[in-house]
C-alpha atoms as a PDB file:
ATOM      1  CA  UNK A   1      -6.144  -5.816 -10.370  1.00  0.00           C
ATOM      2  CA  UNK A   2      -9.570  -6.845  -9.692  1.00  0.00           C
ATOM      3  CA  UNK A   3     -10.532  -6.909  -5.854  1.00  0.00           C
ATOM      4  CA  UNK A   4     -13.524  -9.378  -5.381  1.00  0.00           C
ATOM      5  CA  UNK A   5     -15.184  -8.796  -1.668  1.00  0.00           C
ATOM      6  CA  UNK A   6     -18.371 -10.849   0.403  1.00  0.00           C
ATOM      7  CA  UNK A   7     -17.879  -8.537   2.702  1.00  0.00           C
ATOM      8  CA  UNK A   8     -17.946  -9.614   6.454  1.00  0.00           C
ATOM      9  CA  UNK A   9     -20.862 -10.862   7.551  1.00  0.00           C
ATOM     10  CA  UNK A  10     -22.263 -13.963   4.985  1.00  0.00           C
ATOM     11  CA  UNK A  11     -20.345 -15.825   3.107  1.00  0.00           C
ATOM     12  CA  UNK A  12     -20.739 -15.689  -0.881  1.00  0.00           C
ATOM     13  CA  UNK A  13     -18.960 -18.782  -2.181  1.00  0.00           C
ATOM     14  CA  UNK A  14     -20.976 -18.673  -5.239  1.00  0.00           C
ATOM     15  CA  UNK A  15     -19.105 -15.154  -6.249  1.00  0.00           C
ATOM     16  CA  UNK A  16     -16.163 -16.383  -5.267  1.00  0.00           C
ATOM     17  CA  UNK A  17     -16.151 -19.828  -6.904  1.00  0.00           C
ATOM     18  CA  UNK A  18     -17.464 -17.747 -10.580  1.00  0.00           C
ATOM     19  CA  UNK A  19     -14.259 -15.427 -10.361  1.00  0.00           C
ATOM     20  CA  UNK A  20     -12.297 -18.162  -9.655  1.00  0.00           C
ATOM     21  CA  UNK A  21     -12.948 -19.768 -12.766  1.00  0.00           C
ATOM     22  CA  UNK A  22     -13.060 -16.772 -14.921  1.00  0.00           C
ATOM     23  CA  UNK A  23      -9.737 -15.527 -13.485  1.00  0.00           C
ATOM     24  CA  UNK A  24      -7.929 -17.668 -15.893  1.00  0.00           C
ATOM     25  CA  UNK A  25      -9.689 -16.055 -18.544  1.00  0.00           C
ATOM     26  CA  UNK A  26      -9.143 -12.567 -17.562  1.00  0.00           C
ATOM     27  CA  UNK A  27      -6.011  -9.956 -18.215  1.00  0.00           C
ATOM     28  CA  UNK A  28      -6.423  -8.563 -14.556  1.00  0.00           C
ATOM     29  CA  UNK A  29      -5.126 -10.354 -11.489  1.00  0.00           C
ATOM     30  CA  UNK A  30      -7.619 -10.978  -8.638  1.00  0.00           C
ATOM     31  CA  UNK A  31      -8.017 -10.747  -5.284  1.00  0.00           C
ATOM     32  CA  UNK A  32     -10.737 -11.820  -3.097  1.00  0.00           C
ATOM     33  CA  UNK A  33     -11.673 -11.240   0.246  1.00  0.00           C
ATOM     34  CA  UNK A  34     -13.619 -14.234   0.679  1.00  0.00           C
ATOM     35  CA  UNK A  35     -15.238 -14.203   4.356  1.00  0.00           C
ATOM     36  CA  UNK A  36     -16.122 -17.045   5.818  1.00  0.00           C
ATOM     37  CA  UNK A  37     -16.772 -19.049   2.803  1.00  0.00           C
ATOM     38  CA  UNK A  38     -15.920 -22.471   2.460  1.00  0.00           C
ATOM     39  CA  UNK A  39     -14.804 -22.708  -0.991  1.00  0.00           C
ATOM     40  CA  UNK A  40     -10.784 -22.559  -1.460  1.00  0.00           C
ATOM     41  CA  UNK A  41     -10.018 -20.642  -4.599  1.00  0.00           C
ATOM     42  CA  UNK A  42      -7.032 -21.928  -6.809  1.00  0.00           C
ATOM     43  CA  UNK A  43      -6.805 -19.623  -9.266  1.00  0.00           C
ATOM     44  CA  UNK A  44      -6.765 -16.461  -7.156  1.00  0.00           C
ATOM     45  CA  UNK A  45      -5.338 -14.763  -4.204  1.00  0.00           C
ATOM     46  CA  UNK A  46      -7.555 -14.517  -1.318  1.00  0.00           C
ATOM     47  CA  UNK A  47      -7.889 -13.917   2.468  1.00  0.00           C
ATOM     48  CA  UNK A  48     -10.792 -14.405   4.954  1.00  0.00           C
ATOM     49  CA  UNK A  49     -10.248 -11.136   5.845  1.00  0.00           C
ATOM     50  CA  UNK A  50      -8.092  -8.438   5.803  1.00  0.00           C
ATOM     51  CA  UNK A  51      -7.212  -5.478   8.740  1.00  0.00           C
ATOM     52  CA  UNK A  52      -9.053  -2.026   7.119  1.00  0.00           C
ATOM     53  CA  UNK A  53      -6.220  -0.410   6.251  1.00  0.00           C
ATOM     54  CA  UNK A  54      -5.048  -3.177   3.840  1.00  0.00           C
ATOM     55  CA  UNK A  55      -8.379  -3.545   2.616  1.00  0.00           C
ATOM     56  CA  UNK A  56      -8.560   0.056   1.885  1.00  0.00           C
ATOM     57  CA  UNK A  57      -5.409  -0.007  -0.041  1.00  0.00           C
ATOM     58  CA  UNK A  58      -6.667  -3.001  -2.238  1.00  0.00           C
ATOM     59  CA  UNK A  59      -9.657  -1.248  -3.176  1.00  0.00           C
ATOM     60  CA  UNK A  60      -7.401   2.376  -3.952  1.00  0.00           C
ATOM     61  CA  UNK A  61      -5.437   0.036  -6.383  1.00  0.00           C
ATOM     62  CA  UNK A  62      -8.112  -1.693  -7.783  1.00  0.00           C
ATOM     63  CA  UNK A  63      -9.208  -1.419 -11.573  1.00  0.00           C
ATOM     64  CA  UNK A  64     -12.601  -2.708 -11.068  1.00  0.00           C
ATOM     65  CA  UNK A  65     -14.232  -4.085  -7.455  1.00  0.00           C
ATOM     66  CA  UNK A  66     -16.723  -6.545  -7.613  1.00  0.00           C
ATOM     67  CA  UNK A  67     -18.762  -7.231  -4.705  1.00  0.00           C
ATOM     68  CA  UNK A  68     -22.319  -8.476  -3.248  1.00  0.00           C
ATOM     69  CA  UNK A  69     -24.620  -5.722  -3.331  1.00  0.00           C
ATOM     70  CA  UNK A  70     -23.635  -4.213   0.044  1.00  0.00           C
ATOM     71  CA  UNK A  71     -23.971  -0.680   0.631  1.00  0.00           C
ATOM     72  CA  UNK A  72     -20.530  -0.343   2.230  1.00  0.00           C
ATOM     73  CA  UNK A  73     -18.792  -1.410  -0.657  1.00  0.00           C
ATOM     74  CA  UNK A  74     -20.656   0.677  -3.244  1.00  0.00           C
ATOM     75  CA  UNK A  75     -19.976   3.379  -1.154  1.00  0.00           C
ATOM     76  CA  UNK A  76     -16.593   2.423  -1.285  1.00  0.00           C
ATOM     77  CA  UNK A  77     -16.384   2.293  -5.077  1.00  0.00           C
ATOM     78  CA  UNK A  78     -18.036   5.690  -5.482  1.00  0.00           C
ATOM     79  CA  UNK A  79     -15.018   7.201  -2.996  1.00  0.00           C
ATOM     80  CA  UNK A  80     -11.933   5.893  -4.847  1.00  0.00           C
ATOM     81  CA  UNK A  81     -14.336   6.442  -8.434  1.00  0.00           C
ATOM     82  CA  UNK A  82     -13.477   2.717  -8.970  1.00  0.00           C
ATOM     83  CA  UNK A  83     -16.475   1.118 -11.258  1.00  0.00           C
ATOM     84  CA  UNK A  84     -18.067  -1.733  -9.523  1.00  0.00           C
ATOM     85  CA  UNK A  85     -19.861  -5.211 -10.531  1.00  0.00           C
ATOM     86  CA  UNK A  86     -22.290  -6.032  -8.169  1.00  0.00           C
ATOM     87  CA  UNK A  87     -23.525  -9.680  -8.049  1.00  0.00           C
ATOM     88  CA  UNK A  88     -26.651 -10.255  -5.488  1.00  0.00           C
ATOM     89  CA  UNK A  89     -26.934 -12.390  -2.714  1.00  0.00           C
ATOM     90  CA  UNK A  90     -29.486 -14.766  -3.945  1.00  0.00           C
ATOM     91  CA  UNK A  91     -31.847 -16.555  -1.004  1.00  0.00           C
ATOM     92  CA  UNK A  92     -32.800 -19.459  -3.332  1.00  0.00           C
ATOM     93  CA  UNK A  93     -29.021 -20.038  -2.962  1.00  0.00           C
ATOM     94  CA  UNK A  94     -29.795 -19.768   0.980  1.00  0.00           C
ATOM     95  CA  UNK A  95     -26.653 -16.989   0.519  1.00  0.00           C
ATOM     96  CA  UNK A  96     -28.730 -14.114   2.452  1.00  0.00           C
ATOM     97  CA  UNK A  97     -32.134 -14.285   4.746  1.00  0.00           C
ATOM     98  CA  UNK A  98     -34.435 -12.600   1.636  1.00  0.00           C
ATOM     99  CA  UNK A  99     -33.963 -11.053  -1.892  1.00  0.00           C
ATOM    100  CA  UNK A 100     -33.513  -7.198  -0.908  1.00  0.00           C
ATOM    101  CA  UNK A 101     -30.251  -7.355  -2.907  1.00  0.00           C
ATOM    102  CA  UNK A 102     -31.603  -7.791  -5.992  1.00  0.00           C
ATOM    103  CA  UNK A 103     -33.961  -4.843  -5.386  1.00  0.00           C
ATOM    104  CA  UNK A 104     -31.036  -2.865  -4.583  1.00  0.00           C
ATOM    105  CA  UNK A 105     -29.053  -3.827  -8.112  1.00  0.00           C
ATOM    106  CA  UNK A 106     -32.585  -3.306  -9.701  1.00  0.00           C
ATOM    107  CA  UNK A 107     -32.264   0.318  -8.433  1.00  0.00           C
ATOM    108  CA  UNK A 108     -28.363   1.000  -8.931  1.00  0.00           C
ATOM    109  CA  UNK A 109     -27.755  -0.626 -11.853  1.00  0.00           C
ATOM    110  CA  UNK A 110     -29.086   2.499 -13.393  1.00  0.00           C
ATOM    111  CA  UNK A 111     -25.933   4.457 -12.149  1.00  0.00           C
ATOM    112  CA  UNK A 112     -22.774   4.658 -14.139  1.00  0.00           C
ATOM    113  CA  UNK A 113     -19.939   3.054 -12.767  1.00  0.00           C
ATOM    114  CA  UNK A 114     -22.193   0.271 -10.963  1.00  0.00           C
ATOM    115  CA  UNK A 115     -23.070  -2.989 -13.116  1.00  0.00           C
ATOM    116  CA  UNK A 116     -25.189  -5.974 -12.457  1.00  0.00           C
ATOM    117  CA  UNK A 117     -24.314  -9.908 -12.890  1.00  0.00           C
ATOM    118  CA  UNK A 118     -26.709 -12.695 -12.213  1.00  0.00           C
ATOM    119  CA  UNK A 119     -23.877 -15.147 -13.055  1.00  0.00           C
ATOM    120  CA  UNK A 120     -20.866 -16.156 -14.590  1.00  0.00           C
ATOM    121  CA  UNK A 121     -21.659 -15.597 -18.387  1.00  0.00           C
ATOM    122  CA  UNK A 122     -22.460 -11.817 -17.698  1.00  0.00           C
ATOM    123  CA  UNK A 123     -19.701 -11.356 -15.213  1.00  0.00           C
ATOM    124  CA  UNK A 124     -17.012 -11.973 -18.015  1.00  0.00           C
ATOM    125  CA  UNK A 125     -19.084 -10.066 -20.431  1.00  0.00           C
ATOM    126  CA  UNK A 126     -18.792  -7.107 -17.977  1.00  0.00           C
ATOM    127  CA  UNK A 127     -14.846  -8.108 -17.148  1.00  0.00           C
ATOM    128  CA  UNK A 128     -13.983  -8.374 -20.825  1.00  0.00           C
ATOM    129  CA  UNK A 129     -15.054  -5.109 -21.688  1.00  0.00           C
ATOM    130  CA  UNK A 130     -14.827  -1.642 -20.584  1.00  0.00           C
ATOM    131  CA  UNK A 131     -16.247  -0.114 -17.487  1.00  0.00           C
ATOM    132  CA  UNK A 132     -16.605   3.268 -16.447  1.00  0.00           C
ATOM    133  CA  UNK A 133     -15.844   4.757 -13.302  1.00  0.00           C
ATOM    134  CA  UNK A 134     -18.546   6.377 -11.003  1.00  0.00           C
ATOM    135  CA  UNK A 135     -19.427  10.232 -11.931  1.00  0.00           C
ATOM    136  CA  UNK A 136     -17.092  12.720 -10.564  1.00  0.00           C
ATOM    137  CA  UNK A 137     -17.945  14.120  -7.326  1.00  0.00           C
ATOM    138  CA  UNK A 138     -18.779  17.861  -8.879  1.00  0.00           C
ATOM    139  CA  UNK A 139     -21.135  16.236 -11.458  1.00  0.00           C
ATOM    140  CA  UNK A 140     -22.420  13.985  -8.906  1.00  0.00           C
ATOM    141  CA  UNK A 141     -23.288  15.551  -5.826  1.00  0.00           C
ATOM    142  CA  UNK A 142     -27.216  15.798  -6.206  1.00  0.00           C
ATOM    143  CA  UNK A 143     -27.165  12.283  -8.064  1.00  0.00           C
ATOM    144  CA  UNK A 144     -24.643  11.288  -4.782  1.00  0.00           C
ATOM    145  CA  UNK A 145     -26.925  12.276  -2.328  1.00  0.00           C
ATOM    146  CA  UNK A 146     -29.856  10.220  -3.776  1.00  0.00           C
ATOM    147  CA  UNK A 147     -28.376   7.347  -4.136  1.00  0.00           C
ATOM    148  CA  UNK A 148     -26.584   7.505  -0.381  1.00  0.00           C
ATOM    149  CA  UNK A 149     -30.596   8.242   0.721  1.00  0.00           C
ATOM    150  CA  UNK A 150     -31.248   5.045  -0.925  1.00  0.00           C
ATOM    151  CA  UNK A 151     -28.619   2.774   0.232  1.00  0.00           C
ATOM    152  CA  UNK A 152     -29.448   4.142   3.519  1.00  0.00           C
ATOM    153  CA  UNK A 153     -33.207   3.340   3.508  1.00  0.00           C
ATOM    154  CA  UNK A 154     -32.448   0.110   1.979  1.00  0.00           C
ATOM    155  CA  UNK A 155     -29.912  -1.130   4.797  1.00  0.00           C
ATOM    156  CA  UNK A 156     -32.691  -0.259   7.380  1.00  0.00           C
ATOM    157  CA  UNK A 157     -35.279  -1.872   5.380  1.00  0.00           C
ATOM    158  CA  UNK A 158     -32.917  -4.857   5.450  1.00  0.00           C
ATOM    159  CA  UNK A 159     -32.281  -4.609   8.813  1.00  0.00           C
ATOM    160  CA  UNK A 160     -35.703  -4.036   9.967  1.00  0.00           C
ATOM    161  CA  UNK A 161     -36.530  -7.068   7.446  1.00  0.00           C
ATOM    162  CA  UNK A 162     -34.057  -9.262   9.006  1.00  0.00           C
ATOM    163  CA  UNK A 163     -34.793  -8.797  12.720  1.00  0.00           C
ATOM    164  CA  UNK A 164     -38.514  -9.851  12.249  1.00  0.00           C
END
């Protein structure tokens, strides 16, 4: 199953209109957790939200996640070793209040288990094919606790962006 998440705070109807017209082209199932989007998928299941718990368990049974570029849900992906396709918020879209996610994906799409799509056409090229998990935790730790530096200078940096 692929799990699709916005996460809570923006909606990200773009994302969640793209997988809903690949998902008839794709051999997983999909679920999306689409916030508080306005677009009504057709093709997949979805819910505004979901209690954490349940989300939790989505994201254990996923095969791949794909998400915004929010740290939460990278961080996420790396715990359960679930690989991830992160598609940025876009502010030309007016989806988020600057770019900082696509400097984030310009940073972590270096990682394995973590790939990048601008739109549609390379999210099914990444869903058709094979994707590898995240390292293994005893490969990973060093490489872990760079990237968690990053995402955590990057949320502040957003945050500190956003509040001024």
């Amino acid at each position: 199953m692929i799990v699709v998440t916005v996460g809570t705070q923006l909606p990200f109807d773009r994302l969640i209109q793209m997988m809903d017209e690949l998902a008839p082209a794709l051999k997983d199932q999909v679920f999306a957790q689409t916030g508080a989007g306005q677009y009504t998928p057709r093709n997949i299941r979805a819910s505004a939200s979901m209690a954490p718990a349940e989300f939790e368990a989505m994201l254990r049974q996923a095969s791949v996640i794909v998400a915004h570029a929010g740290i939460g849900t990278v961080l996420k992906a790396y715990k359960y070793r679930k690989p991830i396709v992160l598609v940025p918020r876009k502010a030309e879209f007016g989806e988020h209040r600057n770019d900082h996610q696509l400097a984030t994906v310009s940073k972590l799409g270096e990682r394995r288990g973590i790939y990048i799509a601008h739109n549609k056409e390379e999210l099914l090229r990444l869903l058709d094919g094979p994707l590898m998990p995240p390292v293994p935790e005893e490969a990973a730790s060093a490489g872990r606790r760079r990237l968690l530096t990053f995402l955590h200078r990057e949320a502040r940096d957003a945050v500190r962006g956003a509040n001024h």
